[in-house]
PDB file of N, CA and C in Angstrom:
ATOM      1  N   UNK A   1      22.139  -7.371 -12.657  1.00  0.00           N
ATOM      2  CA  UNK A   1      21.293  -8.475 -12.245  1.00  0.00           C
ATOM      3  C   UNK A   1      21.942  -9.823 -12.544  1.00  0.00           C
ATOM      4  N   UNK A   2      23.143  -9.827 -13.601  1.00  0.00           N
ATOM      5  CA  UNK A   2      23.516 -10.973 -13.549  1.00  0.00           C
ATOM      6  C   UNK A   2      24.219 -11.896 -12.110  1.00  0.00           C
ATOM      7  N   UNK A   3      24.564 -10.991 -11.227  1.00  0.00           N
ATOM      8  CA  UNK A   3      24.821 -11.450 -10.064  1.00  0.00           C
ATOM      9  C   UNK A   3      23.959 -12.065  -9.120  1.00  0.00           C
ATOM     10  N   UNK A   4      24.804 -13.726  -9.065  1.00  0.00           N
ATOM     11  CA  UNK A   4      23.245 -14.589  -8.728  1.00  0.00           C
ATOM     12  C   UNK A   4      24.518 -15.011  -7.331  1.00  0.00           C
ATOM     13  N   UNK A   5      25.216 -14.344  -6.749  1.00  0.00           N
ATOM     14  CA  UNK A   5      25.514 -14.413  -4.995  1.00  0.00           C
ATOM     15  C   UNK A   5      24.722 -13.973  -4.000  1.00  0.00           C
ATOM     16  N   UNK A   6      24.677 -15.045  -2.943  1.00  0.00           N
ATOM     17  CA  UNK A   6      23.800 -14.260  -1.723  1.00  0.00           C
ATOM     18  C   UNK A   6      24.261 -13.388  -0.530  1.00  0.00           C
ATOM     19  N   UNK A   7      24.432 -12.849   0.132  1.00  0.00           N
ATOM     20  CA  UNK A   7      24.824 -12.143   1.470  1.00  0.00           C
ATOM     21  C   UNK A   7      25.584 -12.912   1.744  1.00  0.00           C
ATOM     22  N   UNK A   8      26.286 -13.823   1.751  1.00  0.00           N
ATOM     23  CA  UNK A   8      27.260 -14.951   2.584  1.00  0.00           C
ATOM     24  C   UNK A   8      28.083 -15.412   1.469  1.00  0.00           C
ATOM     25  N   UNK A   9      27.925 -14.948  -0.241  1.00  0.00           N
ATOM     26  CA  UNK A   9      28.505 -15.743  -1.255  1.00  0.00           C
ATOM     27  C   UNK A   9      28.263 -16.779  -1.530  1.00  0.00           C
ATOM     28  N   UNK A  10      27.556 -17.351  -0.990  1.00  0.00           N
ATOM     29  CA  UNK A  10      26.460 -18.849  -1.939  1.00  0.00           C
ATOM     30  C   UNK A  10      25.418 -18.564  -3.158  1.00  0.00           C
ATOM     31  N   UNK A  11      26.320 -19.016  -3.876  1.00  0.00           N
ATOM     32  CA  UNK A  11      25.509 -19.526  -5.286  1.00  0.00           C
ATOM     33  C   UNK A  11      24.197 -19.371  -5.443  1.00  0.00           C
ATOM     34  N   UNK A  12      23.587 -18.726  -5.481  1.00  0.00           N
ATOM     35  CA  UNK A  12      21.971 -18.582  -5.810  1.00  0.00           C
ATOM     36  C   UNK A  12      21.614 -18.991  -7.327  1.00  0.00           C
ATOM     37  N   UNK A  13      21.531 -20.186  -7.543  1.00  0.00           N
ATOM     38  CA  UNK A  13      21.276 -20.832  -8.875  1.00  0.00           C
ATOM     39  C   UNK A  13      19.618 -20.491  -9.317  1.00  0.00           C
ATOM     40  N   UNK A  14      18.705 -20.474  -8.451  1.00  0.00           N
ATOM     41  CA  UNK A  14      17.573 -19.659  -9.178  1.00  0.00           C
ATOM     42  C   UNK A  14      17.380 -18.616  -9.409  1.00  0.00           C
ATOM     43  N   UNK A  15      18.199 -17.412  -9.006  1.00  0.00           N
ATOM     44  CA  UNK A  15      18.386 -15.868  -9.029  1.00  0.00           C
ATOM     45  C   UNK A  15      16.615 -15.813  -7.465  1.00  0.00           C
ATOM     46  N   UNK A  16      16.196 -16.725  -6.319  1.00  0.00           N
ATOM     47  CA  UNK A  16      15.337 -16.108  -5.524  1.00  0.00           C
ATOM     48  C   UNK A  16      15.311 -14.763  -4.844  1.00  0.00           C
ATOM     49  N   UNK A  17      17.147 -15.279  -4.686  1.00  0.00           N
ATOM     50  CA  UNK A  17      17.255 -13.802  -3.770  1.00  0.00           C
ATOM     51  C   UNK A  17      16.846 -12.105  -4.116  1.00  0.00           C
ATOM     52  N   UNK A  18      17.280 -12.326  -5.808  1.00  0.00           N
ATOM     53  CA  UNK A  18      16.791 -11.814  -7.192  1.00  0.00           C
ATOM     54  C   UNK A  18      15.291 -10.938  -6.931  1.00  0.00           C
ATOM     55  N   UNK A  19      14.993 -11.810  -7.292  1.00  0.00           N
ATOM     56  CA  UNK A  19      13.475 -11.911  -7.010  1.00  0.00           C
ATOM     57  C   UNK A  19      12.710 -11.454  -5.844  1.00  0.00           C
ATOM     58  N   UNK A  20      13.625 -11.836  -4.991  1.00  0.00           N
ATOM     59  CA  UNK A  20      12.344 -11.692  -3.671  1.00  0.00           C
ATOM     60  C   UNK A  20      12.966 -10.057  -3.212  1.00  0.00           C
ATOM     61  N   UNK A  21      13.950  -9.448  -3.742  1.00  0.00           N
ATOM     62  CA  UNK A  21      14.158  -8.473  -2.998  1.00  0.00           C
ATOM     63  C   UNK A  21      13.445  -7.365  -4.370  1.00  0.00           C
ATOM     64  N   UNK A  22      13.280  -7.604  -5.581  1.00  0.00           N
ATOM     65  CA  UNK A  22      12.336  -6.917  -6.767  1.00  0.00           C
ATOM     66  C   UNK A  22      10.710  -7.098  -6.146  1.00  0.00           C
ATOM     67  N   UNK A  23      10.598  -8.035  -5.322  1.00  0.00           N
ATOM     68  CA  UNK A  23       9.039  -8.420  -4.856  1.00  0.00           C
ATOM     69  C   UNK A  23       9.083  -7.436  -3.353  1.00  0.00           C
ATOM     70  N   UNK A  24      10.370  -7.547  -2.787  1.00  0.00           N
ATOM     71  CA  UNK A  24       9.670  -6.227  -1.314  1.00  0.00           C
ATOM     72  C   UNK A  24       9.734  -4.959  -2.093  1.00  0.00           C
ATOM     73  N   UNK A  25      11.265  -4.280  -3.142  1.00  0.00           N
ATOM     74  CA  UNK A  25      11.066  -3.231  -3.564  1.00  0.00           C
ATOM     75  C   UNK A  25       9.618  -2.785  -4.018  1.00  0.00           C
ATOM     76  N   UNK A  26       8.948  -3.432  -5.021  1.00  0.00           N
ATOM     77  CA  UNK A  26       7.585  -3.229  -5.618  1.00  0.00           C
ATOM     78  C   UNK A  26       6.276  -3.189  -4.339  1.00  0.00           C
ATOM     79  N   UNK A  27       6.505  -3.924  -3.452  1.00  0.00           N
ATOM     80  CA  UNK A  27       5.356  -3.983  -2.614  1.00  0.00           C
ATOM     81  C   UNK A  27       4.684  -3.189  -1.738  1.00  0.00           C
ATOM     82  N   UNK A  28       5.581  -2.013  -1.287  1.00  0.00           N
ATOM     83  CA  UNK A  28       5.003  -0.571  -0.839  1.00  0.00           C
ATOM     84  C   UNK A  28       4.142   0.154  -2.076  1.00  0.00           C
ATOM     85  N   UNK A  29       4.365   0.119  -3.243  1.00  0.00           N
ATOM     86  CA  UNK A  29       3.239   0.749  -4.085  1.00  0.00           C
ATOM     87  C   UNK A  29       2.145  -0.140  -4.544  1.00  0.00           C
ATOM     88  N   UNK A  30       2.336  -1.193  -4.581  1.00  0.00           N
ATOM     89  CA  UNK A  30       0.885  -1.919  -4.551  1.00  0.00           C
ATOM     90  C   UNK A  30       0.155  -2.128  -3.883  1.00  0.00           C
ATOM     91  N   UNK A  31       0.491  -1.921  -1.945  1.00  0.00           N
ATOM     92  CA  UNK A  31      -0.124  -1.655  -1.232  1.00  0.00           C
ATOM     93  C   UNK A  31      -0.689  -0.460  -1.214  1.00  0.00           C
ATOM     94  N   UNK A  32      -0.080   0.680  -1.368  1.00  0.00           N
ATOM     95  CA  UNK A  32      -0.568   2.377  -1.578  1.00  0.00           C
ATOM     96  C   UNK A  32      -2.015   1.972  -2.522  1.00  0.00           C
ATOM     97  N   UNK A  33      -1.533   1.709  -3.842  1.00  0.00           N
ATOM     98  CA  UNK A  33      -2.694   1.210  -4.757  1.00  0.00           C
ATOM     99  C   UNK A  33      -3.684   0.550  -4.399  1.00  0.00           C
ATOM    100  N   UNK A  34      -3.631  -0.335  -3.569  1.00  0.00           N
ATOM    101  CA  UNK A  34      -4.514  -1.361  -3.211  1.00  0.00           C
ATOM    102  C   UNK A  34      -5.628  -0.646  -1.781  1.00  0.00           C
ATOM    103  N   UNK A  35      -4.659   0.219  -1.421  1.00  0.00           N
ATOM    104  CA  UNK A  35      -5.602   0.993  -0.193  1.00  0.00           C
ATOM    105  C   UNK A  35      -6.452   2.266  -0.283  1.00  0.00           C
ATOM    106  N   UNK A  36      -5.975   3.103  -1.684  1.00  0.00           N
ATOM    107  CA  UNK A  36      -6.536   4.152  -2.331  1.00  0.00           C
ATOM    108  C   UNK A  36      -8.083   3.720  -2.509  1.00  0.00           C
ATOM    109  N   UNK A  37      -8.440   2.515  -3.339  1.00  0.00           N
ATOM    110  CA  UNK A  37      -9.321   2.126  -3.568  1.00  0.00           C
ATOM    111  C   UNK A  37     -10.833   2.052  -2.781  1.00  0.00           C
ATOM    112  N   UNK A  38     -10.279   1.370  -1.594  1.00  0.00           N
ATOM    113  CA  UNK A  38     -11.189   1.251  -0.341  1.00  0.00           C
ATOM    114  C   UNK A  38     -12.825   0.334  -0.353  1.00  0.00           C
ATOM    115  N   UNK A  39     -12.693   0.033  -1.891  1.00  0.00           N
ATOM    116  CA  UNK A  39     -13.937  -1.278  -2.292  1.00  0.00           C
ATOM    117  C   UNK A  39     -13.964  -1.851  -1.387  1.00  0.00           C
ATOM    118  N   UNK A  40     -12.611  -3.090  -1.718  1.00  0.00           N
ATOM    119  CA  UNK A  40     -13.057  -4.528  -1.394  1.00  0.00           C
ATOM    120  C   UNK A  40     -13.007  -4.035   0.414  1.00  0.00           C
ATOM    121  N   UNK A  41     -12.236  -3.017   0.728  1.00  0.00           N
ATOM    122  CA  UNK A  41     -12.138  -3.237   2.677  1.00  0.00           C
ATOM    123  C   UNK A  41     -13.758  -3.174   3.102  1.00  0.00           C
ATOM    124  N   UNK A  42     -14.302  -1.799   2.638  1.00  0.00           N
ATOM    125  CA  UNK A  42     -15.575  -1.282   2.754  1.00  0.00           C
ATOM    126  C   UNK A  42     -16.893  -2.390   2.730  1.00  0.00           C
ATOM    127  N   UNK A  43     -16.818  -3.211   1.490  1.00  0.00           N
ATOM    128  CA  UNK A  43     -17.086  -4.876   1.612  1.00  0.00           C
ATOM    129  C   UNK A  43     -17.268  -5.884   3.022  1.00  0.00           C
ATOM    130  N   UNK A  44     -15.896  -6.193   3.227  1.00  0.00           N
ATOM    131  CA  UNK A  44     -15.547  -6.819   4.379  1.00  0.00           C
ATOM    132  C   UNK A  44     -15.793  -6.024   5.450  1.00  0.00           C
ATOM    133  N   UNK A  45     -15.913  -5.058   5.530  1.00  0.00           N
ATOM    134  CA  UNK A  45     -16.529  -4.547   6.837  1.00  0.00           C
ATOM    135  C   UNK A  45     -17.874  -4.741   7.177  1.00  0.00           C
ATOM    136  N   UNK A  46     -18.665  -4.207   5.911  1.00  0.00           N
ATOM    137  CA  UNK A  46     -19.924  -4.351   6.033  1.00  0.00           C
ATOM    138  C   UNK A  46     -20.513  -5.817   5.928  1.00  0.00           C
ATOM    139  N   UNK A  47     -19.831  -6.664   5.386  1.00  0.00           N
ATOM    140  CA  UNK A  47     -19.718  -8.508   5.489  1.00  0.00           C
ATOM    141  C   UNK A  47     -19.739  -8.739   7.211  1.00  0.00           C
ATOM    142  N   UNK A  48     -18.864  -8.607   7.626  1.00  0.00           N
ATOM    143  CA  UNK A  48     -18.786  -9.077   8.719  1.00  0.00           C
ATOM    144  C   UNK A  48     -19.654  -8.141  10.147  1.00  0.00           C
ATOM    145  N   UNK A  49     -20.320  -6.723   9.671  1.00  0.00           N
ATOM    146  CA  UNK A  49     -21.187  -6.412  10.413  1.00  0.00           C
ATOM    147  C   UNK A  49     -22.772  -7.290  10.034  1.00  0.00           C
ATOM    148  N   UNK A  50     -22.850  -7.282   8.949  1.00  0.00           N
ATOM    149  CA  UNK A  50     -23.805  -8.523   9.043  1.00  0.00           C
ATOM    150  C   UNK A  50     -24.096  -9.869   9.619  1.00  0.00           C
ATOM    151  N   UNK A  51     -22.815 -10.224   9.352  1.00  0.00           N
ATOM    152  CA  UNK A  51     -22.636 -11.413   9.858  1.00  0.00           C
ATOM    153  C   UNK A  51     -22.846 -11.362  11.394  1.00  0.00           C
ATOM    154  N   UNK A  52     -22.381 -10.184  12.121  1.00  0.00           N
ATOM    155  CA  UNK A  52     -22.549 -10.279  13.851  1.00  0.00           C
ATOM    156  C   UNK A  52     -24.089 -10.101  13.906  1.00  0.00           C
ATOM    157  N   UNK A  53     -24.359  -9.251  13.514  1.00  0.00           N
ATOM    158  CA  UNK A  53     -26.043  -9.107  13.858  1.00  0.00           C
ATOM    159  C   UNK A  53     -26.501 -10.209  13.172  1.00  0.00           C
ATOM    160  N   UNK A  54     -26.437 -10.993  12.255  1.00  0.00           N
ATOM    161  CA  UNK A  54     -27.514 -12.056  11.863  1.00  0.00           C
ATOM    162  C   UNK A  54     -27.084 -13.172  12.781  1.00  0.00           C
ATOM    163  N   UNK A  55     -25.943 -13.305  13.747  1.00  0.00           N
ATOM    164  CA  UNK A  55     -25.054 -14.291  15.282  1.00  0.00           C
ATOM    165  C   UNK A  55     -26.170 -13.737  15.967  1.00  0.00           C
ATOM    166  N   UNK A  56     -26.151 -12.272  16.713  1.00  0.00           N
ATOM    167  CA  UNK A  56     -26.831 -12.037  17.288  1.00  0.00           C
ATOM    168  C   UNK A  56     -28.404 -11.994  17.469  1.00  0.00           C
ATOM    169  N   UNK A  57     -28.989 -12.130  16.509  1.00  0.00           N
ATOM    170  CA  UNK A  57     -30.046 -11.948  15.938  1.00  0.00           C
ATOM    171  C   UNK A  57     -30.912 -13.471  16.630  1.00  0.00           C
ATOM    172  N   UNK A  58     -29.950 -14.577  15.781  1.00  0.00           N
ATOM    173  CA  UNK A  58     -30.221 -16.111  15.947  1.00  0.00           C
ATOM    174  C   UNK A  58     -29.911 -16.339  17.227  1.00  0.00           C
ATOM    175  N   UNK A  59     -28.987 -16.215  18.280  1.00  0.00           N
ATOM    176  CA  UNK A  59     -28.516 -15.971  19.942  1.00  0.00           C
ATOM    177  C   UNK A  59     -29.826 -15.513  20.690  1.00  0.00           C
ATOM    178  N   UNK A  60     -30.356 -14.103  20.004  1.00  0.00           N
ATOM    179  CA  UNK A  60     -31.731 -13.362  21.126  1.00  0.00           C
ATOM    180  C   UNK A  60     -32.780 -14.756  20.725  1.00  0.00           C
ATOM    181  N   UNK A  61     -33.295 -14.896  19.579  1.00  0.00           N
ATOM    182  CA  UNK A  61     -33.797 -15.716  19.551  1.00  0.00           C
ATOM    183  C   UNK A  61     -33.905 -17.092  19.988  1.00  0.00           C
ATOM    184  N   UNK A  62     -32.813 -17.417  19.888  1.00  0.00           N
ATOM    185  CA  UNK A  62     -32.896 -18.943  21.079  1.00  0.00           C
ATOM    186  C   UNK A  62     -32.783 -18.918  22.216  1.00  0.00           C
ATOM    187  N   UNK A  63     -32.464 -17.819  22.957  1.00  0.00           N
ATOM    188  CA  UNK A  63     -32.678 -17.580  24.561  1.00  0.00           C
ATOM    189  C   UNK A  63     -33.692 -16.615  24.765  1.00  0.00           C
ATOM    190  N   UNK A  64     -34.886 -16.536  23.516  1.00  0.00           N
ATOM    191  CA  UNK A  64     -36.340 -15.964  24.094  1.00  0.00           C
ATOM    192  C   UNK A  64     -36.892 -16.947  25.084  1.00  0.00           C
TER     193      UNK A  64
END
């Protein structure tokens, strides 16, 4: 890791390149993790089916 060159041999003085390729490696299992769960989606689904019927709801009503 001490190697702070980029694909072209420029100097990478913050180590980003570092970093951002430890941030895609890691990010297929925190997505796995994050989708096992199925809370917060289950949430937002049922959020936004509310939300259409209480649109629709206020819509029938002003074109009674």
């Amino acid at each position: 890791m001490a190697n702070t060159q980029g694909p072209q041999g420029h100097h990478d003085p913050a180590g980003s390149t570092q970093m951002f390729r430890a941030f895609v490696d890691e990010a297929p299992q925190g997505r796995q993790a994050a989708s096992t769960g199925g809370g917060p989606r289950i949430g937002l689904i049922v959020g936004i089916v509310v939300a259409v019927a209480v649109v629709a709801a206020v819509a029938w009503l002003a074109l009674r």
